[in-house]
N, C-alpha and C. Protein backbone atom coordinates (compact mmCIF):
# COMPACT_ATOMS: atom_id res chain seq x y z
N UNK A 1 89.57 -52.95 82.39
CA UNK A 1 90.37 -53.32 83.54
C UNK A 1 89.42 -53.59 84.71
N UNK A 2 89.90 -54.90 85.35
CA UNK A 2 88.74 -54.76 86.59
C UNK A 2 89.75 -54.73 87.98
N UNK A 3 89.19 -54.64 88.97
CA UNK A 3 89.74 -54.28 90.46
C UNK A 3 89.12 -55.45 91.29
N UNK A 4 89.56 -56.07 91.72
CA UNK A 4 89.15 -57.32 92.67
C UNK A 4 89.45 -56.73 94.45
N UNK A 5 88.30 -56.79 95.35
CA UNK A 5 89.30 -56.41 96.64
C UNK A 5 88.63 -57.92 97.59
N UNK A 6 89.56 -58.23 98.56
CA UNK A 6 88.81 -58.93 99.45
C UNK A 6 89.82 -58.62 100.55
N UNK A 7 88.91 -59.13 102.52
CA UNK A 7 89.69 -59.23 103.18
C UNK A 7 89.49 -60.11 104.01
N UNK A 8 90.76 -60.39 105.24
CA UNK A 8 91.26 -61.52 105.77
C UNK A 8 92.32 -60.69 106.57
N UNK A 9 92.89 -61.75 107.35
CA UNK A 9 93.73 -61.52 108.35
C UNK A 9 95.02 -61.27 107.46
N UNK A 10 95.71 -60.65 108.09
CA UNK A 10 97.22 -60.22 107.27
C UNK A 10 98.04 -61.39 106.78
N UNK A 11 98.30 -61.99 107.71
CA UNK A 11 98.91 -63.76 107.61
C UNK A 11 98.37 -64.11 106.05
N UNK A 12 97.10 -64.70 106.15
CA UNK A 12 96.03 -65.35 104.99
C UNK A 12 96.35 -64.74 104.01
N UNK A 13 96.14 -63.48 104.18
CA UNK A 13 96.51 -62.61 102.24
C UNK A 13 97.84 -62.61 102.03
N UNK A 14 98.45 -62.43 102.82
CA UNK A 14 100.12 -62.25 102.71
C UNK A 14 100.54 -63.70 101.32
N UNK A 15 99.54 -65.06 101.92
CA UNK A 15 100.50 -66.20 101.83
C UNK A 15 99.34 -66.35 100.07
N UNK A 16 97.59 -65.95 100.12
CA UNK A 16 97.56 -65.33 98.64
C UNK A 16 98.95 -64.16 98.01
N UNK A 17 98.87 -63.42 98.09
CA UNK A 17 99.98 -62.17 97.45
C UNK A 17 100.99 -63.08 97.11
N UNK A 18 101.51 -63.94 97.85
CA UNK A 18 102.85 -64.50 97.68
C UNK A 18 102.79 -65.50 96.56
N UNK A 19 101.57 -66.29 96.66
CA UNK A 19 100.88 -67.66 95.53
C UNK A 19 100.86 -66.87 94.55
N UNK A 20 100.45 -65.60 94.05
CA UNK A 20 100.19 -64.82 92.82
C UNK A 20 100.96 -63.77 92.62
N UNK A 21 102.28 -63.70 92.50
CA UNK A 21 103.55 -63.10 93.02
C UNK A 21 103.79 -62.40 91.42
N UNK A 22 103.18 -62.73 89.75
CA UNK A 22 103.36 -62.35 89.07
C UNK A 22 101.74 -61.68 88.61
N UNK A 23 100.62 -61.41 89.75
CA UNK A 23 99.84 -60.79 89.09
C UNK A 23 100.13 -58.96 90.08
N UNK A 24 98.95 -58.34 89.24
CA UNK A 24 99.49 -56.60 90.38
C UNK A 24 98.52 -56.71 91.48
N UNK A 25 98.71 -57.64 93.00
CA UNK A 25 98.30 -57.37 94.28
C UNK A 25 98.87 -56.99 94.86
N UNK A 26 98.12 -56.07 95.39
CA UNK A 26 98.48 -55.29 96.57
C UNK A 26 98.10 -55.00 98.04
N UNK A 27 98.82 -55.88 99.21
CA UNK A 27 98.48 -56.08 100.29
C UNK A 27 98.21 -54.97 101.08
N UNK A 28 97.65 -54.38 102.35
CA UNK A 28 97.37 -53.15 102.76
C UNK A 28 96.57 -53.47 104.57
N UNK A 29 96.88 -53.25 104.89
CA UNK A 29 96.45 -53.28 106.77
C UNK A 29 95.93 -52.10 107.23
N UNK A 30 94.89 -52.70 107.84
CA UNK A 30 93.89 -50.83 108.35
C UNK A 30 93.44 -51.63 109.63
N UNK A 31 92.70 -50.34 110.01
CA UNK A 31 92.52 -50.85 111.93
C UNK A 31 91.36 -51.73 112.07
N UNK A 32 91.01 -52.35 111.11
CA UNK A 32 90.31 -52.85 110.87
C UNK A 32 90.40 -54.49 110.40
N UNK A 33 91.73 -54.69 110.15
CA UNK A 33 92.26 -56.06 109.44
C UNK A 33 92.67 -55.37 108.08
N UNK A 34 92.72 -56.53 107.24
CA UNK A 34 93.92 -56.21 105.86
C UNK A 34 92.72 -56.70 104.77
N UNK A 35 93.37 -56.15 103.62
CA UNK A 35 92.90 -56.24 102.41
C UNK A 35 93.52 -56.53 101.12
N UNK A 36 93.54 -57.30 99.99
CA UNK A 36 94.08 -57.47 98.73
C UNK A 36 93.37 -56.72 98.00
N UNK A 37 94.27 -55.76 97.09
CA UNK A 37 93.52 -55.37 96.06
C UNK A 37 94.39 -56.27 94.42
N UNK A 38 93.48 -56.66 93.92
CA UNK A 38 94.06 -57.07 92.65
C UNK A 38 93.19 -56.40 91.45
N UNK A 39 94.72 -55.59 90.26
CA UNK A 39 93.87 -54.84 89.02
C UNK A 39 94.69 -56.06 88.42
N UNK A 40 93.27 -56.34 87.42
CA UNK A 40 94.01 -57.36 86.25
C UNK A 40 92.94 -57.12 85.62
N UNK A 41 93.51 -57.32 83.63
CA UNK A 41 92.32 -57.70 82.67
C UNK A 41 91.63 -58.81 82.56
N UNK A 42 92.21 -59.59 83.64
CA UNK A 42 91.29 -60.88 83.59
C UNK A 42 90.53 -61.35 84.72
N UNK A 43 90.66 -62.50 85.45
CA UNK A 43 89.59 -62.79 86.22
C UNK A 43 90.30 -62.95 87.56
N UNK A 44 89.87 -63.02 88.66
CA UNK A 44 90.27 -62.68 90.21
C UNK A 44 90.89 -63.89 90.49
N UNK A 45 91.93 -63.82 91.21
CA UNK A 45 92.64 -65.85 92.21
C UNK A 45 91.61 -65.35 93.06
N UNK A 46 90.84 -64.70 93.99
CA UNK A 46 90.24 -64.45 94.53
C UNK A 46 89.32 -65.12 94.82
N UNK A 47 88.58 -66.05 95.97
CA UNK A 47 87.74 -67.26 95.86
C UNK A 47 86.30 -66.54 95.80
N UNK A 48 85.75 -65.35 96.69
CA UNK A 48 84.73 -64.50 97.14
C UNK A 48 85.13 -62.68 97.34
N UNK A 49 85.71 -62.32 95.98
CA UNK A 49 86.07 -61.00 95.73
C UNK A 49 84.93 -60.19 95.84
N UNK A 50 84.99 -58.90 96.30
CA UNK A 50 84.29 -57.49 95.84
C UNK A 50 84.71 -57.25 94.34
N UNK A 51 83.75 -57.19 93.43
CA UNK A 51 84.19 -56.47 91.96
C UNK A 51 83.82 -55.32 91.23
N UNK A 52 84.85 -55.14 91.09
CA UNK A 52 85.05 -53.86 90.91
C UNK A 52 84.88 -53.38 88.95
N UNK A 53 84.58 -52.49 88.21
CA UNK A 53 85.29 -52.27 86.96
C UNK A 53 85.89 -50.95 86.66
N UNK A 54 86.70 -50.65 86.14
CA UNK A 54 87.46 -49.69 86.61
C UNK A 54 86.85 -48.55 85.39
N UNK A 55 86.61 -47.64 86.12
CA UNK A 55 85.62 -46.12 84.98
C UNK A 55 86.77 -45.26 84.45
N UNK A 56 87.80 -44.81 85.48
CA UNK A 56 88.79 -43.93 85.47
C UNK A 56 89.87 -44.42 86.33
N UNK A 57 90.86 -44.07 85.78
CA UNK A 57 92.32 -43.96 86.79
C UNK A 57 93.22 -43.36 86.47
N UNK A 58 94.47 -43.15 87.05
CA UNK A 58 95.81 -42.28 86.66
C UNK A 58 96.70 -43.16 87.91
N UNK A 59 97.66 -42.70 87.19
CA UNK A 59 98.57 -43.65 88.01
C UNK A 59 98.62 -45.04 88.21
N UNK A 60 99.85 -46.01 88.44
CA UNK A 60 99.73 -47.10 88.98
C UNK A 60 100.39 -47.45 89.77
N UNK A 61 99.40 -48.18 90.74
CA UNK A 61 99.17 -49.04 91.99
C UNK A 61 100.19 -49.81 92.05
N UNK A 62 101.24 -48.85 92.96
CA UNK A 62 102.14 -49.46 93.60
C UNK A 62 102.33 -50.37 95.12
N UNK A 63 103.40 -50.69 95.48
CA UNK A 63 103.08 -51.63 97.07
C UNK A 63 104.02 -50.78 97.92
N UNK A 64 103.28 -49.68 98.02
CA UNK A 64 103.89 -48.65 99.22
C UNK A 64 102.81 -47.77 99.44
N UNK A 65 103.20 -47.04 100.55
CA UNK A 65 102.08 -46.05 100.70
C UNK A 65 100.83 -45.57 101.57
N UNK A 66 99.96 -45.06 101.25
CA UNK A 66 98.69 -45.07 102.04
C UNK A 66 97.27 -44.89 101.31
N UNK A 67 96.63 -45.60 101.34
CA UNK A 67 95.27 -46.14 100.40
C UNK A 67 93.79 -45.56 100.91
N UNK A 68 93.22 -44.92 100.81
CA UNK A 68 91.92 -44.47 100.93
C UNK A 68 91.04 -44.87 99.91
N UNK A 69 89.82 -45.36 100.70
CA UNK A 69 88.88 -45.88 99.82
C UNK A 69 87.49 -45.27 100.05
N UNK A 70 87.22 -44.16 99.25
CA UNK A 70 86.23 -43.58 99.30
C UNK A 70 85.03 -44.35 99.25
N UNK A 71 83.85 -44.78 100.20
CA UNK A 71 82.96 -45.68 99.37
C UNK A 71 81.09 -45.34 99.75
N UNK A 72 81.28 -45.17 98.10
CA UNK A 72 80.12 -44.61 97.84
C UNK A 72 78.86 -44.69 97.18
N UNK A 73 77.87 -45.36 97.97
CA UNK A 73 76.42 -46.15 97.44
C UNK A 73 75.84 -45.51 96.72
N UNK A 74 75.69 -45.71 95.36
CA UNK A 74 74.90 -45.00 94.60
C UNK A 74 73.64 -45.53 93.56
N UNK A 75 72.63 -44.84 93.54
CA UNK A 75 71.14 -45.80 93.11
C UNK A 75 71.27 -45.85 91.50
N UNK A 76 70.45 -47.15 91.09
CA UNK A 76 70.93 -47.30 90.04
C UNK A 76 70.58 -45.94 89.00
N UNK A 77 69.90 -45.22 88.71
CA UNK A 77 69.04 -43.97 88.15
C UNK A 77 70.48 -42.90 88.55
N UNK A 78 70.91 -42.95 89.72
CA UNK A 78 72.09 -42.33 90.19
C UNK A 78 73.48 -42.52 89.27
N UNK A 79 73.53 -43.49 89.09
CA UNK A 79 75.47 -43.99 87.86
C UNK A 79 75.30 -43.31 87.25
N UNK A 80 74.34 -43.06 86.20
CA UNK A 80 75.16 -42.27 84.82
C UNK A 80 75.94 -40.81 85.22
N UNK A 81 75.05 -40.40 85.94
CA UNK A 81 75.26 -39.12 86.47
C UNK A 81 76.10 -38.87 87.24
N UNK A 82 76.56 -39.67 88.55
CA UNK A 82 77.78 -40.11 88.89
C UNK A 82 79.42 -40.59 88.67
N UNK A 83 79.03 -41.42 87.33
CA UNK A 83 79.89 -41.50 86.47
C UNK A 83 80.54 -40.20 85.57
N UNK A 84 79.66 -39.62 84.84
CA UNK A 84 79.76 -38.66 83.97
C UNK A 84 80.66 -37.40 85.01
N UNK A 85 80.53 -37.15 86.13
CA UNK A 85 81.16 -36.43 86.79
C UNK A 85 82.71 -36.65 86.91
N UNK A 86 82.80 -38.40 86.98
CA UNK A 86 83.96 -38.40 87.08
C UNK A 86 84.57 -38.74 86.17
N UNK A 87 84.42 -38.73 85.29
CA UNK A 87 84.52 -39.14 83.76
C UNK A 87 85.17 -37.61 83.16
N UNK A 88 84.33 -36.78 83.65
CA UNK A 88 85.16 -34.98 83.34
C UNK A 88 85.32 -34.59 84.51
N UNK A 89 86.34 -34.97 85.30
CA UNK A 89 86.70 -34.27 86.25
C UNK A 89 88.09 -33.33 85.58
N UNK A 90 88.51 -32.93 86.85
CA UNK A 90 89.60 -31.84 86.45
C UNK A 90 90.79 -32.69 85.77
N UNK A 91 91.03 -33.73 87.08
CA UNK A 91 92.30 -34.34 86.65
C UNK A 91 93.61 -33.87 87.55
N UNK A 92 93.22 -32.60 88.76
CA UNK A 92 94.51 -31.97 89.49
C UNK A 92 94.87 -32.93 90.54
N UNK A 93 94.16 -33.61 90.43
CA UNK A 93 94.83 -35.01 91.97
C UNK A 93 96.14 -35.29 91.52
N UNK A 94 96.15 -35.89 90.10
CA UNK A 94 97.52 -36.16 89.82
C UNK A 94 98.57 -35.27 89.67
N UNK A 95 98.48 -34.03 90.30
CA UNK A 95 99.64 -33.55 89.89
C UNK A 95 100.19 -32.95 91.36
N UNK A 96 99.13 -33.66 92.64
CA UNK A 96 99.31 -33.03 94.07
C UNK A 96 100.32 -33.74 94.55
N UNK A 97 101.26 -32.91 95.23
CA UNK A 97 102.61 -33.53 95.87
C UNK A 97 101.91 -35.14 96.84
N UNK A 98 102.95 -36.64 96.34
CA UNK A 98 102.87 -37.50 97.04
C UNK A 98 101.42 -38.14 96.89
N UNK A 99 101.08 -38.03 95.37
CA UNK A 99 100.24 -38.84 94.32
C UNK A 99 100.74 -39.94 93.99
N UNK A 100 100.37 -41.29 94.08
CA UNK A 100 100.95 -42.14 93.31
C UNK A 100 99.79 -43.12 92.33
N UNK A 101 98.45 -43.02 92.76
CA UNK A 101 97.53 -43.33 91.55
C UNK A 101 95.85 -43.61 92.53
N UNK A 102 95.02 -43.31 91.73
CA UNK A 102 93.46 -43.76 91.92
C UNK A 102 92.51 -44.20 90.82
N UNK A 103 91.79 -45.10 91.44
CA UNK A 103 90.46 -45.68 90.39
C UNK A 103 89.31 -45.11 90.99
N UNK A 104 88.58 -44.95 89.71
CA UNK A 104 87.12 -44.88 89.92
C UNK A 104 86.48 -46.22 90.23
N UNK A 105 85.76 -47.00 90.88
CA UNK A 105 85.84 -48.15 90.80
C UNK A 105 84.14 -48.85 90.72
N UNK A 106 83.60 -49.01 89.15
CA UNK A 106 82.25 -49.25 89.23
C UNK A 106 81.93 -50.46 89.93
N UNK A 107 80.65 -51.30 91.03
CA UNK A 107 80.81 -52.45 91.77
C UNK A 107 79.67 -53.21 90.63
N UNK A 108 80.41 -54.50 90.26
CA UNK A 108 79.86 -55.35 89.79
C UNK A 108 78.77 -56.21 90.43
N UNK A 109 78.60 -56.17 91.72
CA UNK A 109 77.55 -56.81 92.63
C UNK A 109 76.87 -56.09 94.00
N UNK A 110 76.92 -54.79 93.85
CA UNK A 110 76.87 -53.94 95.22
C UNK A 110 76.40 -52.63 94.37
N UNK A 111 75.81 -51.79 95.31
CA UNK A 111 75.82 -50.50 94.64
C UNK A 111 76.79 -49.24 94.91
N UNK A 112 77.91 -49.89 95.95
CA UNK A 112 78.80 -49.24 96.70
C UNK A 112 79.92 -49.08 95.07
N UNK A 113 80.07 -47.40 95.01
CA UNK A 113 81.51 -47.27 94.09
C UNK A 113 82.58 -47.05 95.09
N UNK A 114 83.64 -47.50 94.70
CA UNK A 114 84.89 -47.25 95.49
C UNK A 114 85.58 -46.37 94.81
N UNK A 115 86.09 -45.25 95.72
CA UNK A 115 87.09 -44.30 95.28
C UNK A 115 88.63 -44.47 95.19
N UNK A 116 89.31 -45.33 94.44
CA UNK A 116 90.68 -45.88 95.50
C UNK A 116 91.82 -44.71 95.08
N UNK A 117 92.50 -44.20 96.12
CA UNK A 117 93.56 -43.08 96.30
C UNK A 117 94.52 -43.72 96.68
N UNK A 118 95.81 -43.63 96.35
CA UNK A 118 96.84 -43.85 96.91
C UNK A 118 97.50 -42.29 97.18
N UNK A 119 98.43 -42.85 98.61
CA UNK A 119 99.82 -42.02 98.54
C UNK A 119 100.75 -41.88 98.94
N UNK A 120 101.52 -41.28 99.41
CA UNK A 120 102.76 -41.78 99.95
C UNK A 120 102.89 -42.00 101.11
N UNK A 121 101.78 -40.89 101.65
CA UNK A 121 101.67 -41.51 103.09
C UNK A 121 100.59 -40.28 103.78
N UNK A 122 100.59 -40.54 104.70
CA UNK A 122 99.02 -40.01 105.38
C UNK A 122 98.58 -38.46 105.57
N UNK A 123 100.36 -37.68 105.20
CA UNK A 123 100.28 -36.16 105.28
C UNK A 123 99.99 -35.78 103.77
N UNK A 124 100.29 -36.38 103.07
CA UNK A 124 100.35 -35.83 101.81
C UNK A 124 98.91 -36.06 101.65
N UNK A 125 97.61 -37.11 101.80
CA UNK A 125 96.81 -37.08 101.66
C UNK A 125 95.77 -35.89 102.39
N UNK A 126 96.52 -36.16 103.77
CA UNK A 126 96.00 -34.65 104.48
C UNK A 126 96.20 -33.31 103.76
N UNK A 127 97.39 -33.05 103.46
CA UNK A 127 97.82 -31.91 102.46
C UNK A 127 96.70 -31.85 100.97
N UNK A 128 96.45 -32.99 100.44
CA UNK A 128 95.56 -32.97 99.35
C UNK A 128 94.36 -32.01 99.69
N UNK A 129 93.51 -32.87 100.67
CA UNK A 129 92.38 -32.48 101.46
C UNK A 129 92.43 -30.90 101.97
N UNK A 130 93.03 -29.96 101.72
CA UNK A 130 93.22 -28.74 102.50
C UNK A 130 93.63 -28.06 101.01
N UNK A 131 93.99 -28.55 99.77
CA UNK A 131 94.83 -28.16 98.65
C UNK A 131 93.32 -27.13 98.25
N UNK A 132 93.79 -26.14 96.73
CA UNK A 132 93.35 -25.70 95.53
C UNK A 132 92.63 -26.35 94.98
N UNK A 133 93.38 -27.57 94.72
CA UNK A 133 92.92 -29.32 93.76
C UNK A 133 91.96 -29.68 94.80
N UNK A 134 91.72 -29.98 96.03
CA UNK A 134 90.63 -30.49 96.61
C UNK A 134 89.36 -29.78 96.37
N UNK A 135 90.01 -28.34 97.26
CA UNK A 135 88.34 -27.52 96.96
C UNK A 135 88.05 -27.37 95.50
N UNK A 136 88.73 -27.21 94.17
CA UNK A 136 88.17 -27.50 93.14
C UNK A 136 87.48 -28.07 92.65
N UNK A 137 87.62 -29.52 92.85
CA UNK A 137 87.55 -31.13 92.46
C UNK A 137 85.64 -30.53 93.16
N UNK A 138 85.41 -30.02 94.76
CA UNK A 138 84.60 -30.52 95.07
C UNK A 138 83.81 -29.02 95.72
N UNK A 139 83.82 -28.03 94.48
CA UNK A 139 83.34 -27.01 94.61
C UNK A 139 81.80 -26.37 94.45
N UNK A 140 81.26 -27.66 93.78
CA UNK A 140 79.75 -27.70 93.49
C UNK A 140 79.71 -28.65 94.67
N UNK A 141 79.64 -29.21 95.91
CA UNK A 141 79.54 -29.80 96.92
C UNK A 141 78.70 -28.52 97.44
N UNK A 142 77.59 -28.41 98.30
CA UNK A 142 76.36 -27.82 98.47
C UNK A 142 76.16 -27.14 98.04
N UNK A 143 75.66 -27.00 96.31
CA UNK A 143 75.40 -26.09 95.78
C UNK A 143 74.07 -27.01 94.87
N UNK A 144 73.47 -25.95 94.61
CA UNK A 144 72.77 -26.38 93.73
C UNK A 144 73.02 -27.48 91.92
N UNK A 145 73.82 -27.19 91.77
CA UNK A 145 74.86 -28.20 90.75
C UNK A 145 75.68 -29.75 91.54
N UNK A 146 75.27 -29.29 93.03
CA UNK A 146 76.11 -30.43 93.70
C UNK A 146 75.59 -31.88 93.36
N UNK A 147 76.12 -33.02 93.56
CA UNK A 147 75.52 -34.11 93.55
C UNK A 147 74.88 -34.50 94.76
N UNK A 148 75.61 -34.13 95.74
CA UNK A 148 75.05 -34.13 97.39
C UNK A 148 73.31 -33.47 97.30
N UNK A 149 72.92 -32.49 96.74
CA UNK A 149 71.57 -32.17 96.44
C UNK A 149 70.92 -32.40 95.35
N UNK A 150 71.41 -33.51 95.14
CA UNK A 150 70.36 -34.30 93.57
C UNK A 150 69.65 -35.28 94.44
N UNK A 151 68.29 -35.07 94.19
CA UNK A 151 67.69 -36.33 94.93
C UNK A 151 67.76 -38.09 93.92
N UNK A 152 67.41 -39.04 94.75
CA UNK A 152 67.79 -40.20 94.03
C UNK A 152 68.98 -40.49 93.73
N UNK A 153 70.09 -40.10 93.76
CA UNK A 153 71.55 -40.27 93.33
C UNK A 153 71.93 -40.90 94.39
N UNK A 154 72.09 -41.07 95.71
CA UNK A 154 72.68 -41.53 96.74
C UNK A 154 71.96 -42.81 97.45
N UNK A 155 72.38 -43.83 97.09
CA UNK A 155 71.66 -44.73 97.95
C UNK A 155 71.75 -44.57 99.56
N UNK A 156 72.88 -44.19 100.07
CA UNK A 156 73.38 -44.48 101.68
C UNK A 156 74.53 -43.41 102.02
N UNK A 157 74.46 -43.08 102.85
CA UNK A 157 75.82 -41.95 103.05
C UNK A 157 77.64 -42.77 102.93
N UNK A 158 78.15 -42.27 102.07
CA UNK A 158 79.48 -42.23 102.18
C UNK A 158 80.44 -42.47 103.47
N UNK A 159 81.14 -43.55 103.49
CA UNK A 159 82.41 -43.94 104.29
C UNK A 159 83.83 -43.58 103.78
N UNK A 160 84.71 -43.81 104.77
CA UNK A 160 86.47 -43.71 104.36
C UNK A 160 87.06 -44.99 105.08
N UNK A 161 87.35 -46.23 104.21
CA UNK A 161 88.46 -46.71 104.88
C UNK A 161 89.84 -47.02 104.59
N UNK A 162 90.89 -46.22 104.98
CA UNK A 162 91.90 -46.07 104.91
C UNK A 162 93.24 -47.39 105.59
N UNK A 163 93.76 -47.29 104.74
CA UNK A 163 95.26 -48.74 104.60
C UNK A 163 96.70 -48.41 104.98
N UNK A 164 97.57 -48.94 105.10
CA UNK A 164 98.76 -48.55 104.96
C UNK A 164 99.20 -49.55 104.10
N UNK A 165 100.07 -49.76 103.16
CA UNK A 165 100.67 -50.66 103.02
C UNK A 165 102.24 -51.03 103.44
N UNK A 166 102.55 -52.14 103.95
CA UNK A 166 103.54 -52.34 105.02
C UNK A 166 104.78 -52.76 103.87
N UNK A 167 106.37 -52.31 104.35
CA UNK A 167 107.28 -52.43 103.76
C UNK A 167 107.44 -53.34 104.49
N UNK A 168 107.68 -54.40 103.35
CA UNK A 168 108.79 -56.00 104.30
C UNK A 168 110.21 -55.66 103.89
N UNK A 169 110.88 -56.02 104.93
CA UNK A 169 111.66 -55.98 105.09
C UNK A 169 112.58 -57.26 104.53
């Protein structure tokens, strides 16, 4: 499965989303301007996509909600090891109130992985972040087992940019 993202003004993607009305895009607005995400087994409508390949997921990517995109540069000597983490993770995200799905998201041209979270909306993600399931998930975080203290694994420090996706009316 691959993950296509690109962005543009809300207008512009809206009137893509609408041209490709039978593939799974999903439009999304952050304070920043808007974004398409498209998961398909095949190839992007996308003219100059971010690509993505998808390692892990649960759930599917619905057009509601609130979208966090964990994004996280990692050196090449860094993936396996990166991967493999999330490859055996726990798995308790999916079962946290106002889950509706995330990819692991390997980058086909970048060294940036994307974390993509959905949810229902911006408390429930807050609620995640404060959960059992969070500090679990990220309990070797400064520890000696952490990935944060593996040298070579991190190309660049970690960002969050976060979406809404808008109900039309």
């Amino acid at each position: 499965m691959n993950v296509y993202i690109t962005n543009g003004t809300y207008d512009f993607l809206k009137t893509i989303q609408a041209k490709h009305a039978a593939e799974t895009i999903v439009l999304m607005e952050g304070t920043e301007g808007a974004a398409l995400v498209h998961e398909t087994n095949g190839k992007s409508v996308f003219e100059s996509p971010r690509r993505y390949e998808v390692v892990d997921g649960a759930g599917i990517i619905e057009e509601r909600g609130y979208v966090v995109l964990n994004n996280i540069p990692v050196t090449d000597e860094g993936r396996p090891l990166f991967e493999h983490r999330f490859k055996n993770r726990a798995g308790a995200i999916e079962n946290e109130p106002g889950f509706i799905s995330m990819r692991v998201l390997r980058p086909l041209d970048s060294d940036t992985y994307v974390i993509f979270a959905q949810w229902e909306d911006v408390k429930a993600f807050e609620n995640w972040k404060t959960s059992d399931a969070f500090n679990h998930a990220h309990k070797k975080r400064g520890t000696e087992e952490g990935l944060d203290k593996r040298p070579n694994i991190f190309s660049g420090p970690s960002y969050l940019t976060a979406y809404t996706i808008p109900i039309e009316e």
